[in-house]
N, C-alpha and C. Protein backbone atom coordinates (compact mmCIF):
# COMPACT_ATOMS: atom_id res chain seq x y z
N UNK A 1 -61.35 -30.86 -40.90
CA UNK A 1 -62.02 -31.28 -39.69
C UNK A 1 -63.07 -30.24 -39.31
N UNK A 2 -64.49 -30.73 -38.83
CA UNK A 2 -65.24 -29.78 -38.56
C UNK A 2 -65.13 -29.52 -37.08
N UNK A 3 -65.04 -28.51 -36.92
CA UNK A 3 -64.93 -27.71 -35.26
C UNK A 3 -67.16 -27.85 -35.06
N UNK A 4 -67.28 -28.43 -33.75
CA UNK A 4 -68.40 -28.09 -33.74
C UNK A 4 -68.88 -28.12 -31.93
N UNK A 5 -70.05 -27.27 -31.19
CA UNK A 5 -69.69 -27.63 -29.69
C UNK A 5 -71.39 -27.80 -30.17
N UNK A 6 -71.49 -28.95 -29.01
CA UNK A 6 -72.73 -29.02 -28.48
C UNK A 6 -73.75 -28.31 -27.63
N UNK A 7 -74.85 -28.08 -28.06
CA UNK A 7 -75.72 -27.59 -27.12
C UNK A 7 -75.49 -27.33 -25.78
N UNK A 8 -76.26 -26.07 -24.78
CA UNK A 8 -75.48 -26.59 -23.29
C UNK A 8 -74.28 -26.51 -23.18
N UNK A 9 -73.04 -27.12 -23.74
CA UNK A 9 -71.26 -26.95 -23.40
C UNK A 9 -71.04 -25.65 -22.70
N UNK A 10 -71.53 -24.75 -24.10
CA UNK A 10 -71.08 -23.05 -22.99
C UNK A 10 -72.19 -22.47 -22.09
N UNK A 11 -71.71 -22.82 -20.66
CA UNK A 11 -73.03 -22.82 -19.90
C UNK A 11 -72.28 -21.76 -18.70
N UNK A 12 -71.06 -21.11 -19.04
CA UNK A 12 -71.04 -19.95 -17.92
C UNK A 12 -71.07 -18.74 -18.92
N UNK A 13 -71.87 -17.72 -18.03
CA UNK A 13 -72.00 -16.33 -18.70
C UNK A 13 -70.56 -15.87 -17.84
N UNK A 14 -69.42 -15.25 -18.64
CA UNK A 14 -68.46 -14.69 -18.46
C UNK A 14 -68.81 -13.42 -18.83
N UNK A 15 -67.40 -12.48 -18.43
CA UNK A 15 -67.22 -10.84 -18.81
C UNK A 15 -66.12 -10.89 -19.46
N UNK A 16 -65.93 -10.16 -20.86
CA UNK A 16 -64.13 -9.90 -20.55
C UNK A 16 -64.22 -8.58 -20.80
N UNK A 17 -63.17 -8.10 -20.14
CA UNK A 17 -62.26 -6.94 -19.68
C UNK A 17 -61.40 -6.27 -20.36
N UNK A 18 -61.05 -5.29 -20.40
CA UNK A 18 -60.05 -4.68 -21.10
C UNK A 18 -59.49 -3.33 -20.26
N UNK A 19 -58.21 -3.50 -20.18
CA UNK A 19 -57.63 -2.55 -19.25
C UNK A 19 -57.69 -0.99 -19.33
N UNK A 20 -57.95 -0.46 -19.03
CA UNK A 20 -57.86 0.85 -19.19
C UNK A 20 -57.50 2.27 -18.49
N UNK A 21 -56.90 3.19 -18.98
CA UNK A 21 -56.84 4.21 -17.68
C UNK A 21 -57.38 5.62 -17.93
N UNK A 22 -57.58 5.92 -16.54
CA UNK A 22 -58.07 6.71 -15.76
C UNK A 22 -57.63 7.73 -15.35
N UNK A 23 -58.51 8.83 -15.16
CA UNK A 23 -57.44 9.89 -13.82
C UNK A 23 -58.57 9.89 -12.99
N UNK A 24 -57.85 10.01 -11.90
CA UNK A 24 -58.73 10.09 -10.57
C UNK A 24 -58.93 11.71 -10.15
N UNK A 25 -59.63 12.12 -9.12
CA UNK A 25 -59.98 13.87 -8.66
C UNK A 25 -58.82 14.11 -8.53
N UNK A 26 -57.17 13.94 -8.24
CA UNK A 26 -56.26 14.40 -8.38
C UNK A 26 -55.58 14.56 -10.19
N UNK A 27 -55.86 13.85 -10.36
CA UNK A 27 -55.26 13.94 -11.91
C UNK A 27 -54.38 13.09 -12.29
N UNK A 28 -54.23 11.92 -10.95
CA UNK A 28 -53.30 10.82 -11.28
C UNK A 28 -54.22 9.25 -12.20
N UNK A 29 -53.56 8.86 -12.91
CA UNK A 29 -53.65 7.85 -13.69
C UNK A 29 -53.75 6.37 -12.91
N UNK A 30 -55.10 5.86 -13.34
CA UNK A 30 -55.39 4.64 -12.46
C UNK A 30 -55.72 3.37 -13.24
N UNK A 31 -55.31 2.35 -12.55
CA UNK A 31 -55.90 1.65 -13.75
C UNK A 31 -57.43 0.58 -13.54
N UNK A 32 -58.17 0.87 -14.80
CA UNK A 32 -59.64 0.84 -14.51
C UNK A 32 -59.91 -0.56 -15.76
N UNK A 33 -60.56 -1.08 -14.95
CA UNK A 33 -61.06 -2.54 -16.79
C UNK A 33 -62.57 -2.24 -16.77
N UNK A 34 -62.97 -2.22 -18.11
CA UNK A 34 -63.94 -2.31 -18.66
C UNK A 34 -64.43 -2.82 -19.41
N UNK A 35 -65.91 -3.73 -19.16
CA UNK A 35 -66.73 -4.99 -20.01
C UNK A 35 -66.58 -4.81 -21.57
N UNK A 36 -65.75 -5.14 -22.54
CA UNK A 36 -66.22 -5.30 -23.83
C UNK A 36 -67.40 -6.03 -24.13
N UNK A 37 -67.55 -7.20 -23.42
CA UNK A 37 -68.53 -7.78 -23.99
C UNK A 37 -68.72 -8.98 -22.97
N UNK A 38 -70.05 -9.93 -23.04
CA UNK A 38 -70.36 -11.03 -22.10
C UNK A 38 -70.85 -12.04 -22.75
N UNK A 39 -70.09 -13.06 -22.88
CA UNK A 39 -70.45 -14.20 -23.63
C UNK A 39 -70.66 -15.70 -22.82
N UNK A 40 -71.02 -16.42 -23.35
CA UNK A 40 -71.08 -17.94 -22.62
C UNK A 40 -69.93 -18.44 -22.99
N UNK A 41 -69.29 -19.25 -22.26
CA UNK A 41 -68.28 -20.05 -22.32
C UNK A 41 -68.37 -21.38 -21.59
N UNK A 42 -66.67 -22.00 -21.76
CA UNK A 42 -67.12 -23.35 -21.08
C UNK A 42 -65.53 -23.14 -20.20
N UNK A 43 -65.83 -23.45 -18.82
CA UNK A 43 -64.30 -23.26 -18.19
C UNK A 43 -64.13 -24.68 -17.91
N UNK A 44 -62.44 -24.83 -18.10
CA UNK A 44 -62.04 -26.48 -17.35
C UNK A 44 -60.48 -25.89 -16.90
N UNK A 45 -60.87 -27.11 -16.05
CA UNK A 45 -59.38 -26.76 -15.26
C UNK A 45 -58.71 -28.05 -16.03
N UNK A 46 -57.25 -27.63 -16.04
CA UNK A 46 -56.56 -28.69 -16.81
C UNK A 46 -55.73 -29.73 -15.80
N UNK A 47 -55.54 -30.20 -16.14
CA UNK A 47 -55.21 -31.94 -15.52
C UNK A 47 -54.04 -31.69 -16.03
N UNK A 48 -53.24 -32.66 -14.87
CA UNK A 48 -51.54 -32.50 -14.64
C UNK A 48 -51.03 -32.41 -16.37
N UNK A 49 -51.08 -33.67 -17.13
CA UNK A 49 -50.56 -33.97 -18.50
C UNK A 49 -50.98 -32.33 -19.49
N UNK A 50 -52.27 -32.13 -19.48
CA UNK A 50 -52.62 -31.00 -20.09
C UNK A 50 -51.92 -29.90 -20.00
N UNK A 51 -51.63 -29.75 -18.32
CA UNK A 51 -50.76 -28.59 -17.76
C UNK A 51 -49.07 -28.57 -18.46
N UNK A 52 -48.90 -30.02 -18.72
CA UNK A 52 -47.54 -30.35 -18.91
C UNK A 52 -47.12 -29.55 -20.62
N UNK A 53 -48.62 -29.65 -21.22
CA UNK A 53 -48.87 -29.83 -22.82
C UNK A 53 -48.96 -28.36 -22.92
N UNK A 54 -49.34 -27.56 -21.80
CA UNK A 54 -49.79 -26.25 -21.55
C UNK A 54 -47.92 -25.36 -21.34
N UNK A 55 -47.72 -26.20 -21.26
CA UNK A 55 -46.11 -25.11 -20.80
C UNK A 55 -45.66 -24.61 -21.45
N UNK A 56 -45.31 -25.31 -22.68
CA UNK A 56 -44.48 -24.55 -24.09
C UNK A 56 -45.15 -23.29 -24.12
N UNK A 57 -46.14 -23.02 -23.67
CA UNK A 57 -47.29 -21.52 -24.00
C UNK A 57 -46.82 -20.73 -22.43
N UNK A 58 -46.64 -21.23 -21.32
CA UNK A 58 -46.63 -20.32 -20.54
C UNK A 58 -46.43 -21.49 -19.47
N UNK A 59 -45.65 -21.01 -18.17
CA UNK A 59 -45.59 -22.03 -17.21
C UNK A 59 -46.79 -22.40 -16.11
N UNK A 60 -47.19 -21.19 -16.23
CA UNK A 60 -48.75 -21.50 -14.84
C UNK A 60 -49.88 -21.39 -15.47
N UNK A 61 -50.21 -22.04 -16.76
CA UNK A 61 -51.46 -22.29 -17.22
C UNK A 61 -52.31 -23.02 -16.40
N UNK A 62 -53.52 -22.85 -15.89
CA UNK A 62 -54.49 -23.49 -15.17
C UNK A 62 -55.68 -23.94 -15.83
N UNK A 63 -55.95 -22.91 -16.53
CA UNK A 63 -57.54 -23.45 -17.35
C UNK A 63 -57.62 -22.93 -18.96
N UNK A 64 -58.87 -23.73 -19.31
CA UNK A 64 -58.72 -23.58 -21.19
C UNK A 64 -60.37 -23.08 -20.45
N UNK A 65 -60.82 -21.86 -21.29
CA UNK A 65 -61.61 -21.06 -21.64
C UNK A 65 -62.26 -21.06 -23.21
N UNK A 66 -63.10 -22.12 -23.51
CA UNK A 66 -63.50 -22.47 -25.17
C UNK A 66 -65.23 -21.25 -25.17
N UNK A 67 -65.16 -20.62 -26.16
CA UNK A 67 -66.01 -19.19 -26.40
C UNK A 67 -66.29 -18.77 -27.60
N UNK A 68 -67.41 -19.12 -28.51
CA UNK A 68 -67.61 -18.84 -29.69
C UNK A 68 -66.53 -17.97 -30.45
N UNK A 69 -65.97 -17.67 -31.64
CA UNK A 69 -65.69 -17.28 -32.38
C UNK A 69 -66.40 -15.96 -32.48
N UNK A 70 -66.00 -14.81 -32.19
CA UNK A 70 -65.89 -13.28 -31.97
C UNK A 70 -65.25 -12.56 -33.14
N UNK A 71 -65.49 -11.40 -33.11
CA UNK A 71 -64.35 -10.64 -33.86
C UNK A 71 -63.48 -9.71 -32.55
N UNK A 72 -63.85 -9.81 -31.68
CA UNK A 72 -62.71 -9.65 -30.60
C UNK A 72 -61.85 -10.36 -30.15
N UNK A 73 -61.80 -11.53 -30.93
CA UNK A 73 -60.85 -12.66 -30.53
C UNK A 73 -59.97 -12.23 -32.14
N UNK A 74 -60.27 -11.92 -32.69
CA UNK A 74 -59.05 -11.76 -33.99
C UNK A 74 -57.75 -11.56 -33.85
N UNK A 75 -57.64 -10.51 -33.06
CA UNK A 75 -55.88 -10.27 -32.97
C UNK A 75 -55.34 -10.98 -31.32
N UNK A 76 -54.58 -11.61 -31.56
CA UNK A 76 -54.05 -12.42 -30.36
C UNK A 76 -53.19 -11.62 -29.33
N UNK A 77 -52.43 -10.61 -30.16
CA UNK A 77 -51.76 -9.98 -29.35
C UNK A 77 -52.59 -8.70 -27.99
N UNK A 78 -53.93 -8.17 -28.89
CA UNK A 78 -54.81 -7.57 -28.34
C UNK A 78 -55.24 -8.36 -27.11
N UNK A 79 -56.07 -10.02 -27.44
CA UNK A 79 -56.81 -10.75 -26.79
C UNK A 79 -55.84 -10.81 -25.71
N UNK A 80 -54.62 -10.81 -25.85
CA UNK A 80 -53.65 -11.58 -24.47
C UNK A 80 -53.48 -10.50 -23.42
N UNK A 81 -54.35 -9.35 -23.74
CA UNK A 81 -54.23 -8.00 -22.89
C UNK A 81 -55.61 -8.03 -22.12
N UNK A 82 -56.71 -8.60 -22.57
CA UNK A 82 -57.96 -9.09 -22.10
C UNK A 82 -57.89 -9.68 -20.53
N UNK A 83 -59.03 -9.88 -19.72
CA UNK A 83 -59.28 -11.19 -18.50
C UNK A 83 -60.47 -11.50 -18.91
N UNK A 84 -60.48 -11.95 -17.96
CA UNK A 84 -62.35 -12.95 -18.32
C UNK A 84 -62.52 -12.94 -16.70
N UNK A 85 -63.56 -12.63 -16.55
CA UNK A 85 -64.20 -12.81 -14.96
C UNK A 85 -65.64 -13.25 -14.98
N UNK A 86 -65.26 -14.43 -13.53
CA UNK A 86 -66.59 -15.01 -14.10
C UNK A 86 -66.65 -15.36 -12.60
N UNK A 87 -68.31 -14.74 -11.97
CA UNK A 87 -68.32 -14.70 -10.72
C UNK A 87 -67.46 -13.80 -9.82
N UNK A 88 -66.67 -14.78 -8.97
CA UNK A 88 -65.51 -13.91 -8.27
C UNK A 88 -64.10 -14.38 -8.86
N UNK A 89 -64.08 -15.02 -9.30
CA UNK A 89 -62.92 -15.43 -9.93
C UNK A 89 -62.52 -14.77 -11.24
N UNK A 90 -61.55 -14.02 -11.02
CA UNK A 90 -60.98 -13.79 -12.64
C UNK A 90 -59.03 -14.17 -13.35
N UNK A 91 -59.66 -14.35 -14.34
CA UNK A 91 -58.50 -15.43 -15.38
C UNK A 91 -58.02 -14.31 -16.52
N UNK A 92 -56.57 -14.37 -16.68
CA UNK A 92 -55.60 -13.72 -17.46
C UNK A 92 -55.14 -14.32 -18.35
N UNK A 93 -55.81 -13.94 -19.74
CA UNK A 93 -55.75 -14.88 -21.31
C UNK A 93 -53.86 -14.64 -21.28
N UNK A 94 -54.03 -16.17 -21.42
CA UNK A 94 -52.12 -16.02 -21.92
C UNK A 94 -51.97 -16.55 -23.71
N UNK A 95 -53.05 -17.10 -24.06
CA UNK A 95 -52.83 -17.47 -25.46
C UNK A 95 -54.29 -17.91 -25.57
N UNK A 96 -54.51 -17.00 -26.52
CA UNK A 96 -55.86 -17.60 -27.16
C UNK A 96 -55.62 -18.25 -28.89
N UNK A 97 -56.41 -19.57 -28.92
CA UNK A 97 -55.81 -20.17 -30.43
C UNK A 97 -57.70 -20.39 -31.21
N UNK A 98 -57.56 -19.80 -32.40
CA UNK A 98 -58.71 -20.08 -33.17
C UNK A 98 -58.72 -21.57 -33.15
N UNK A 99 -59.51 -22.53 -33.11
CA UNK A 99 -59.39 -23.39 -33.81
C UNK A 99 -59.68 -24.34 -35.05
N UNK A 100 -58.86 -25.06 -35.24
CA UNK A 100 -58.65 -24.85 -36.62
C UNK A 100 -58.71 -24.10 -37.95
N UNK A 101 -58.40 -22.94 -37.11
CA UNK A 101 -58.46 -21.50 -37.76
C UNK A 101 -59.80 -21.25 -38.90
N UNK A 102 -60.87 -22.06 -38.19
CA UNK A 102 -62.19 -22.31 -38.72
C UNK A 102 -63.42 -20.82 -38.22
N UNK A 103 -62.51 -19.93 -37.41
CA UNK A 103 -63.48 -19.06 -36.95
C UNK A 103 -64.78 -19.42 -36.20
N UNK A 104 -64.72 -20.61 -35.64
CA UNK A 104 -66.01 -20.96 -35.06
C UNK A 104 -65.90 -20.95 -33.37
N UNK A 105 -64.79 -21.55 -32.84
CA UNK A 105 -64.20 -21.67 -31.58
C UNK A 105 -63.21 -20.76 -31.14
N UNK A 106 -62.80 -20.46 -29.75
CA UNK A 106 -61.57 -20.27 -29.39
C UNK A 106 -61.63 -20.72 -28.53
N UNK A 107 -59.87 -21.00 -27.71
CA UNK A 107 -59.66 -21.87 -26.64
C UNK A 107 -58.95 -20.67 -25.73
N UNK A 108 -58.72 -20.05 -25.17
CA UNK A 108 -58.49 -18.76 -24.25
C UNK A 108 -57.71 -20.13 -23.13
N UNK A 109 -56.14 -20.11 -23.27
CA UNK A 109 -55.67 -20.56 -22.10
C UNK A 109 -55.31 -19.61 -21.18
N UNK A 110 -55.20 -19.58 -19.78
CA UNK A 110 -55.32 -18.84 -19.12
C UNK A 110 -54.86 -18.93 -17.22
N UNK A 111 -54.31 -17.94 -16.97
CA UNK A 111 -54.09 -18.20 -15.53
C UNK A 111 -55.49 -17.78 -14.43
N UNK A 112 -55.08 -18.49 -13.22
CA UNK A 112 -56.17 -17.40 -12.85
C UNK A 112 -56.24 -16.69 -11.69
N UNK A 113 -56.21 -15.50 -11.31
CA UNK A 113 -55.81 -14.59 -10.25
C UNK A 113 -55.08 -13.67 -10.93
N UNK A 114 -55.58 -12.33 -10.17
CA UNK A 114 -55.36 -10.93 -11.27
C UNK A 114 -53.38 -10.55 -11.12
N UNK A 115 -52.88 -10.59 -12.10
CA UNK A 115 -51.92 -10.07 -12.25
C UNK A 115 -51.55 -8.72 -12.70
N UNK A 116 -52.66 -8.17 -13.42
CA UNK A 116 -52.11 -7.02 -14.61
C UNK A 116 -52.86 -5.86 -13.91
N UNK A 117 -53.26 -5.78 -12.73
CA UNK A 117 -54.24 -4.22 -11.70
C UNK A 117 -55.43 -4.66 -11.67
């Protein structure tokens, strides 16, 4: 099957994040995220059935995040340490899936409201 997105589809400029720490003028450890990189994407919020289809992966999935094919999307376990912020709103990758392990797409499911600092 060919994976392919249309023109236009990824029409929000996102950030993603990566956690990191810090010491502050005392010398205590803070925690700070910083831009890896800013790509276009396409955000949707998922619909009740989707959400339902979304559980086996995590219980409060809200939105699928689809984003060219990266080499920062390679390791899943890395990516699921990632957010994505876009505007004022930012979303916490709970499973990102290549698809059809074609390297062209990813689908970044995701909660949204900061959990991890």
């Amino acid at each position: 099957m060919s994976v392919s997105v249309r023109a236009g589809t990824l029409d929000r400029g996102i950030s993603v994040q990566q956690r990191t720490t810090q010491r502050d003028s005392f010398g205590q450890q803070i925690i700070a995220w910083s831009e890896i990189k800013t790509v276009y994407a396409h955000i949707e919020a998922l619909t009740g059935s989707e959400r339902d289809a979304a559980m086996s992966i995590s219980a409060d999935i809200s939105h699928r995040i689809t984003v060219r094919y990266d080499d920062i999307w390679s390791d899943p376990k890395t990516v699921a340490a990632y957010r994505i912020v876009y505007g004022t709103r930012t979303f916490n990758i709970n499973a990102p899936m290549n698809i059809d392990e074609a390297n062209r797409l990813v689908e970044l499911l995701c909660t949204e409201g900061l959990t991890y600092g």
